[in-house]
N, C-alpha and C. Protein backbone atom coordinates (compact mmCIF):
# COMPACT_ATOMS: atom_id res chain seq x y z
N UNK A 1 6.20 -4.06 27.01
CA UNK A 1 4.98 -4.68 27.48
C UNK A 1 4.67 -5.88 26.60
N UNK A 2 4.01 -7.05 26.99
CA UNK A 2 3.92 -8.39 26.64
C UNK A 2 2.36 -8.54 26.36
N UNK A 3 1.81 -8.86 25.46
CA UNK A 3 0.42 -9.10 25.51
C UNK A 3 -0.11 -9.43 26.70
N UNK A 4 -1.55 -9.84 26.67
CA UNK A 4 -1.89 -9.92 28.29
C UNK A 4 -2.49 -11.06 27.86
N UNK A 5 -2.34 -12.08 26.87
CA UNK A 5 -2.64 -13.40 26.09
C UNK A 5 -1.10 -14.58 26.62
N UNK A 6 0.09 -13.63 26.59
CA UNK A 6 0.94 -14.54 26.12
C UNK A 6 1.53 -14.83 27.70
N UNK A 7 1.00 -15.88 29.03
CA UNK A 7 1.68 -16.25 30.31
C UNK A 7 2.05 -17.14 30.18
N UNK A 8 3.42 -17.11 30.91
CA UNK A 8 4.36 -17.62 31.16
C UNK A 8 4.82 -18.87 30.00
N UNK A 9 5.08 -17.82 28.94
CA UNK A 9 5.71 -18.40 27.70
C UNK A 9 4.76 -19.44 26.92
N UNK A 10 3.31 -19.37 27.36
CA UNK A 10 2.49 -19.91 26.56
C UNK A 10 1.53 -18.73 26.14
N UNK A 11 0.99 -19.06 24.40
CA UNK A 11 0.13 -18.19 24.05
C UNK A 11 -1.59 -18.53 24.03
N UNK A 12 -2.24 -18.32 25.64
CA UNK A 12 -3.43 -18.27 25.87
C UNK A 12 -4.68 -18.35 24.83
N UNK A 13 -4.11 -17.35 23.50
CA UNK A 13 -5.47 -17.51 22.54
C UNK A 13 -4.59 -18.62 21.70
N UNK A 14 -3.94 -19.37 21.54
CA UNK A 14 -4.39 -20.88 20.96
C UNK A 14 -5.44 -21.70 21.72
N UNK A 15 -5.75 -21.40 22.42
CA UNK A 15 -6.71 -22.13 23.25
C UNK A 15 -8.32 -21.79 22.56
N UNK A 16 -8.16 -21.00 21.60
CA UNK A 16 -9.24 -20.58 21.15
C UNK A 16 -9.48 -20.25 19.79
N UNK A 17 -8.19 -19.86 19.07
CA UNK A 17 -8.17 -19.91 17.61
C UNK A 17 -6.54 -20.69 17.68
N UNK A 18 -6.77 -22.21 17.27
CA UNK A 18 -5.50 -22.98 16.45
C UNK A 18 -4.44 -22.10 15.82
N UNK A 19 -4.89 -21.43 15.12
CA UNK A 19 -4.19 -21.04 13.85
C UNK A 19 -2.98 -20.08 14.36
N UNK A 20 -3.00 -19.79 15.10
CA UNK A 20 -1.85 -18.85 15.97
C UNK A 20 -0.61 -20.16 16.16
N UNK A 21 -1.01 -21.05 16.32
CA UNK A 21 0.41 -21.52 16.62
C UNK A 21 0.92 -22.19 15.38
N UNK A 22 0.57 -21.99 14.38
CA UNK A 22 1.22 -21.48 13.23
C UNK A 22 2.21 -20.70 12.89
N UNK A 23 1.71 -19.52 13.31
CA UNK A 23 2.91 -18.79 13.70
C UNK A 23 4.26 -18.82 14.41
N UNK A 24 5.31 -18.77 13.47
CA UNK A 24 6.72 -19.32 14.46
C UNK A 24 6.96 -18.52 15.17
N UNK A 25 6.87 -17.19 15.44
CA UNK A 25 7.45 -16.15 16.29
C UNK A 25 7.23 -15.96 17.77
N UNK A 26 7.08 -15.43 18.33
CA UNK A 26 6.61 -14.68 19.70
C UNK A 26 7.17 -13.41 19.62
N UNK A 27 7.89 -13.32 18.92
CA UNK A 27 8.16 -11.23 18.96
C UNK A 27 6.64 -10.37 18.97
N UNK A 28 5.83 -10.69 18.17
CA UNK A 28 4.46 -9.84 18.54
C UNK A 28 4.46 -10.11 19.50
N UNK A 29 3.89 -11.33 20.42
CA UNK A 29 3.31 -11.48 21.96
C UNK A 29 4.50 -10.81 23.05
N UNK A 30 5.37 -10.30 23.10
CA UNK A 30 6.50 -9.93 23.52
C UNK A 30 6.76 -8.95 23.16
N UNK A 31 5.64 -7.88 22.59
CA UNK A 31 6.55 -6.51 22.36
C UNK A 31 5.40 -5.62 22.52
N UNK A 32 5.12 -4.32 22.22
CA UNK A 32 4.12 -3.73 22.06
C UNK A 32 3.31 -4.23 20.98
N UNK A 33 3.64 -4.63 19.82
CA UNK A 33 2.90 -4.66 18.54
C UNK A 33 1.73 -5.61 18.54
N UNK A 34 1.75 -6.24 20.05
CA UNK A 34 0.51 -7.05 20.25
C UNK A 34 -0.82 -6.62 20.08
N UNK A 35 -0.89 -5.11 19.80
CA UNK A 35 -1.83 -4.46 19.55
C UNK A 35 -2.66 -4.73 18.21
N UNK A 36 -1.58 -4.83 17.27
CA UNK A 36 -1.64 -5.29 16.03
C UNK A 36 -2.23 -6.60 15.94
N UNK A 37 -2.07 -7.62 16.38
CA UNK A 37 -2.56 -9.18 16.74
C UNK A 37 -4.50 -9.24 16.61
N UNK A 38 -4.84 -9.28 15.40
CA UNK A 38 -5.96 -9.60 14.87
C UNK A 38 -6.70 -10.88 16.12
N UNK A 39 -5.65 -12.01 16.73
CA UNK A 39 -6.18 -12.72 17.61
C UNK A 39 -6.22 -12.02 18.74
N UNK A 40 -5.77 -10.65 19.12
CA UNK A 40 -5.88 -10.81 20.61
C UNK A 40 -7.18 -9.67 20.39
N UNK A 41 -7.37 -9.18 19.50
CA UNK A 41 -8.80 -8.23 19.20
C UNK A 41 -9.75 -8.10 19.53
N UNK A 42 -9.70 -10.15 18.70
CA UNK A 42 -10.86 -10.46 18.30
C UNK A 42 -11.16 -11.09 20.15
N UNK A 43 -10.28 -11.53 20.61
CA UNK A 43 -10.69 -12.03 21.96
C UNK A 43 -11.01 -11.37 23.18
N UNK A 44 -10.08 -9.87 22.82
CA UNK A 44 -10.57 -9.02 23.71
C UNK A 44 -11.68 -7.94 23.55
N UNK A 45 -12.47 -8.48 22.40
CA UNK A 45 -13.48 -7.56 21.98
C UNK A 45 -13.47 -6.48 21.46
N UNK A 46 -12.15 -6.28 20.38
CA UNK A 46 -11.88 -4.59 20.08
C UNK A 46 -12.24 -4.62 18.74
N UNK A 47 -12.56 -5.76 17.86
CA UNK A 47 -12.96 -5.80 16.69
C UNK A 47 -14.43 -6.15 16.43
N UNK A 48 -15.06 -6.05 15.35
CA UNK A 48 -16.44 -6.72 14.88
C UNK A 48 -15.53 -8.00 13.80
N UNK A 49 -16.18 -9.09 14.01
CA UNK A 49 -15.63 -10.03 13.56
C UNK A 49 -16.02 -10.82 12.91
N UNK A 50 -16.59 -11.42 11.50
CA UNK A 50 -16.98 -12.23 10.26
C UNK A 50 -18.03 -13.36 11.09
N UNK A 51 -18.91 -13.63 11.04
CA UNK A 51 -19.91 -14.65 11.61
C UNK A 51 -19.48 -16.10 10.86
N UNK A 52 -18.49 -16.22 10.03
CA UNK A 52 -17.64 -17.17 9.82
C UNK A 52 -16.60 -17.53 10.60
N UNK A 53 -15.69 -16.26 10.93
CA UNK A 53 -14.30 -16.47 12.07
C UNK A 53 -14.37 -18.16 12.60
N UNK A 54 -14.73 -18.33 13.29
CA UNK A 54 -14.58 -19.64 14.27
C UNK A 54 -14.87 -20.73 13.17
N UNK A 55 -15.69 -21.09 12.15
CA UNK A 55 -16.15 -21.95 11.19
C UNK A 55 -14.49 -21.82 10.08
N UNK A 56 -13.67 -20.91 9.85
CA UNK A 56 -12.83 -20.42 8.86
C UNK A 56 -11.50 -21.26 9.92
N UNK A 57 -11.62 -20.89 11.15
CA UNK A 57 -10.22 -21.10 12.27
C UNK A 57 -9.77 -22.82 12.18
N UNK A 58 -11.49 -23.50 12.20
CA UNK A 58 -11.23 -24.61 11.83
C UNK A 58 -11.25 -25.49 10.65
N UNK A 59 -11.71 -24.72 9.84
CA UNK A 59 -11.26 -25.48 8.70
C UNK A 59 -10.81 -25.37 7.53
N UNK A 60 -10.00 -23.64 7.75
CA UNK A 60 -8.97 -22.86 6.38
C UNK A 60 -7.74 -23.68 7.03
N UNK A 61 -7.19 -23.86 5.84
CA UNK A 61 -5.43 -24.60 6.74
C UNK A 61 -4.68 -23.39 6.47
N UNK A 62 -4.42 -22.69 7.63
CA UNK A 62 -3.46 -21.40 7.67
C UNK A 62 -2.11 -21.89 7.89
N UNK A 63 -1.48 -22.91 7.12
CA UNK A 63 -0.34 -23.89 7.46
C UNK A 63 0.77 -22.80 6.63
N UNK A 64 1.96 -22.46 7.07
CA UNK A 64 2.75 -21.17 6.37
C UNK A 64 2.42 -20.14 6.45
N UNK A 65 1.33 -19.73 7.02
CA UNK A 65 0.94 -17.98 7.06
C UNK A 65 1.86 -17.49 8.05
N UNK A 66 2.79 -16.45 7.35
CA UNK A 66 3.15 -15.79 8.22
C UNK A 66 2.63 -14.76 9.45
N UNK A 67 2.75 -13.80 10.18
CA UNK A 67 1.98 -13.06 10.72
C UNK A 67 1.74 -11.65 10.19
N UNK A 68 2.35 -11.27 9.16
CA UNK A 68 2.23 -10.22 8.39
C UNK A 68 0.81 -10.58 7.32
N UNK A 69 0.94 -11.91 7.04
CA UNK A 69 -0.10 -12.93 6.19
C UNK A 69 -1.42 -12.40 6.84
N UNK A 70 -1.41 -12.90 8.26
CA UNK A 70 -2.35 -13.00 8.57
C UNK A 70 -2.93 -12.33 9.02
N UNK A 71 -2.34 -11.19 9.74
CA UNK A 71 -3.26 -9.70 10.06
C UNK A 71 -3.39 -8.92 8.50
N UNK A 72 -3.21 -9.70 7.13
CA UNK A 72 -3.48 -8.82 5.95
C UNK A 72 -5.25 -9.36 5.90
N UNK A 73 -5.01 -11.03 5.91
CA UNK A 73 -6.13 -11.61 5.50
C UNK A 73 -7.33 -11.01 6.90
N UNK A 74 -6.79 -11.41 7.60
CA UNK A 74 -7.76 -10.66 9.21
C UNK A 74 -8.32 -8.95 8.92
N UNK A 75 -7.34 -8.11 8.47
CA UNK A 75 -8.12 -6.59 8.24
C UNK A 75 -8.50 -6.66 7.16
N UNK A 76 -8.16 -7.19 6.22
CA UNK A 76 -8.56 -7.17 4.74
C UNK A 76 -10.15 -7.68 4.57
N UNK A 77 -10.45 -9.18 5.12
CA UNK A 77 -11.44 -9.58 4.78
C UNK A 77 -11.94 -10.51 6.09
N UNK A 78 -11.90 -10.17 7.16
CA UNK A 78 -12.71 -10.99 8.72
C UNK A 78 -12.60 -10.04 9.67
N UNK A 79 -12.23 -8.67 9.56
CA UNK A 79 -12.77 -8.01 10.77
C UNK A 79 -12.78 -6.82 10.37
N UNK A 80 -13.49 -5.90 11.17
CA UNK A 80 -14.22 -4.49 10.70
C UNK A 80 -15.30 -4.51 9.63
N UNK A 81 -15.98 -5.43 9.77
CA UNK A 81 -17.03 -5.51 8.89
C UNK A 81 -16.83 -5.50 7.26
N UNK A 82 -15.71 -6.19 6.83
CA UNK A 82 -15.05 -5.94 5.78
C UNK A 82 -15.08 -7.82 5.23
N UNK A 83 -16.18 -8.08 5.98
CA UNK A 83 -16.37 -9.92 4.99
C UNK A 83 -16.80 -10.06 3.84
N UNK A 84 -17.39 -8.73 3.27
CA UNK A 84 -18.04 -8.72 1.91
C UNK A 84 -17.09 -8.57 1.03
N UNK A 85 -15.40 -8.38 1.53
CA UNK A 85 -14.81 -8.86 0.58
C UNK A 85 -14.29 -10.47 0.39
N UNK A 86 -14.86 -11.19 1.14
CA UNK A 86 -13.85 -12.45 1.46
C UNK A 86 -14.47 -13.32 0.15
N UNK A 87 -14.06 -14.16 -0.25
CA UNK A 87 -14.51 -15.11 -1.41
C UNK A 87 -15.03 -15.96 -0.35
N UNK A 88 -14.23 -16.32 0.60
CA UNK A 88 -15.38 -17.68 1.22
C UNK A 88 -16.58 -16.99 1.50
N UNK A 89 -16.33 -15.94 2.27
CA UNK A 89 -17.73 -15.43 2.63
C UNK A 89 -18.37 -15.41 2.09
N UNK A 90 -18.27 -15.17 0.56
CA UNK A 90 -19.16 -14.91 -0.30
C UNK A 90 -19.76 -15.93 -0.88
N UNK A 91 -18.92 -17.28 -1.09
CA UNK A 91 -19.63 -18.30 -0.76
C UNK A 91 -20.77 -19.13 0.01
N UNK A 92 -20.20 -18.69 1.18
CA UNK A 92 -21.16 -19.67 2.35
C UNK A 92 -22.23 -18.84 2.56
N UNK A 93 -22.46 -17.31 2.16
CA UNK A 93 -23.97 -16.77 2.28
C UNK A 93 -24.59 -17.05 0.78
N UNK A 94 -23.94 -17.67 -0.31
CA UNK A 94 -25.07 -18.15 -1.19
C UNK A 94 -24.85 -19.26 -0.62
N UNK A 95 -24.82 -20.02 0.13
CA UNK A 95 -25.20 -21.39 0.42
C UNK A 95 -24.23 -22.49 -0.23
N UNK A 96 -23.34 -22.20 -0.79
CA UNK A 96 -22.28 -22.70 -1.45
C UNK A 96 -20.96 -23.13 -0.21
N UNK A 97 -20.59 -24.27 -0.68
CA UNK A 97 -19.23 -24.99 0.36
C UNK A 97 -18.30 -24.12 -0.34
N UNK A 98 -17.53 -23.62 0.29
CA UNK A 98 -16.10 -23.32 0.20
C UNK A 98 -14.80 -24.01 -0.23
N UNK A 99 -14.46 -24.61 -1.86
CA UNK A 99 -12.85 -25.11 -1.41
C UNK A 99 -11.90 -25.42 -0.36
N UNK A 100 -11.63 -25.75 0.30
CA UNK A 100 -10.45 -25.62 1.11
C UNK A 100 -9.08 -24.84 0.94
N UNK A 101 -9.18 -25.12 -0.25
CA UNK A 101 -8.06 -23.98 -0.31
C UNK A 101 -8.07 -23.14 -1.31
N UNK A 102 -9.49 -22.47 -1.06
CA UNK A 102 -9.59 -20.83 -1.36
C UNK A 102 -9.32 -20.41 -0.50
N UNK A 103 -8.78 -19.00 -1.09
CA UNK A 103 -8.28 -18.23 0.19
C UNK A 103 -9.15 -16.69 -0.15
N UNK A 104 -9.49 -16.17 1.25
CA UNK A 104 -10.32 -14.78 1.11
C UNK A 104 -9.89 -13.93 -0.26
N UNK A 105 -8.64 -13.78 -0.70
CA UNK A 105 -9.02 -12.69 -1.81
C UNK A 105 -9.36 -13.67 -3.29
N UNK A 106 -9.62 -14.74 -2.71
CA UNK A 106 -10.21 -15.65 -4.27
C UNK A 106 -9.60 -16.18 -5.13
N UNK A 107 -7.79 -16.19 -4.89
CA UNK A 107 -6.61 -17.18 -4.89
C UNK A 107 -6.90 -18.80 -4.26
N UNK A 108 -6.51 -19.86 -4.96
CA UNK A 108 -6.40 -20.70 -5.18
C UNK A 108 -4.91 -21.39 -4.71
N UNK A 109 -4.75 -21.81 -3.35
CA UNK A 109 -3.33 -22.36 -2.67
C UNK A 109 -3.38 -23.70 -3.09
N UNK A 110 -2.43 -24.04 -3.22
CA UNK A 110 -1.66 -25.72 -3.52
C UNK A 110 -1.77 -26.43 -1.91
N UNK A 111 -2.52 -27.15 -1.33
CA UNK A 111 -2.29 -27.70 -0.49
C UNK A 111 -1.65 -28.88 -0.29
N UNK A 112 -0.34 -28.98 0.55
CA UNK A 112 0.51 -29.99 0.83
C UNK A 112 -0.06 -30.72 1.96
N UNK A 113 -0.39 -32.17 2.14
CA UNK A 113 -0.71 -32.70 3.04
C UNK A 113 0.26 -33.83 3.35
């Protein structure tokens, strides 16, 4: 079974979170493990999701995240009510801007532009 995101060899939730086509693969959207897919969750409503998500989609550069990466950072710290661990989060509710390249567990990435 094939996600119900991924027709006719295009993946539907880039249309809504960028950061997926980041991802080089399509084996998730193409197998069962689409279940696993933190984007198709969050779109099909099976998660509670960070009141950041959409503010983070556009302007964390998830440039190299793998997809193992990114369903860590997605359960770890933006869905299941689990933002009180994120460093940005914890930022932007004291009213504080976020780095760009902090990353939720409060690591510090080298950004290549």
């Amino acid at each position: 079974m094939t996600c119900p995101l991924y027709i006719d060899y295009t993946r539907e939730c880039i249309r809504k979170y960028k950061r997926v086509i980041q991802v080089p693969s399509f084996d998730i959207c193409q197998s069962n493990l689409y279940a696993e897919c933190p984007i198709y969750n969050i779109i099909s409503g099976h998660v509670k999701m960070c009141e950041y998500t959409d503010i983070c989609d556009k302007e964390v550069p998830f440039i190299g995240v793998d997809f193992e990466r990114l369903k860590y950072i997605s359960n770890k710290f933006c869905l299941h009510g689990n933002e009180g661990n994120c460093a940005i989060y914890k930022l932007r509710k004291a009213g504080v801007e976020a780095p760009r390249n902090l990353s939720p567990d409060g690591s510090i990435r080298i950004l290549i532009m």
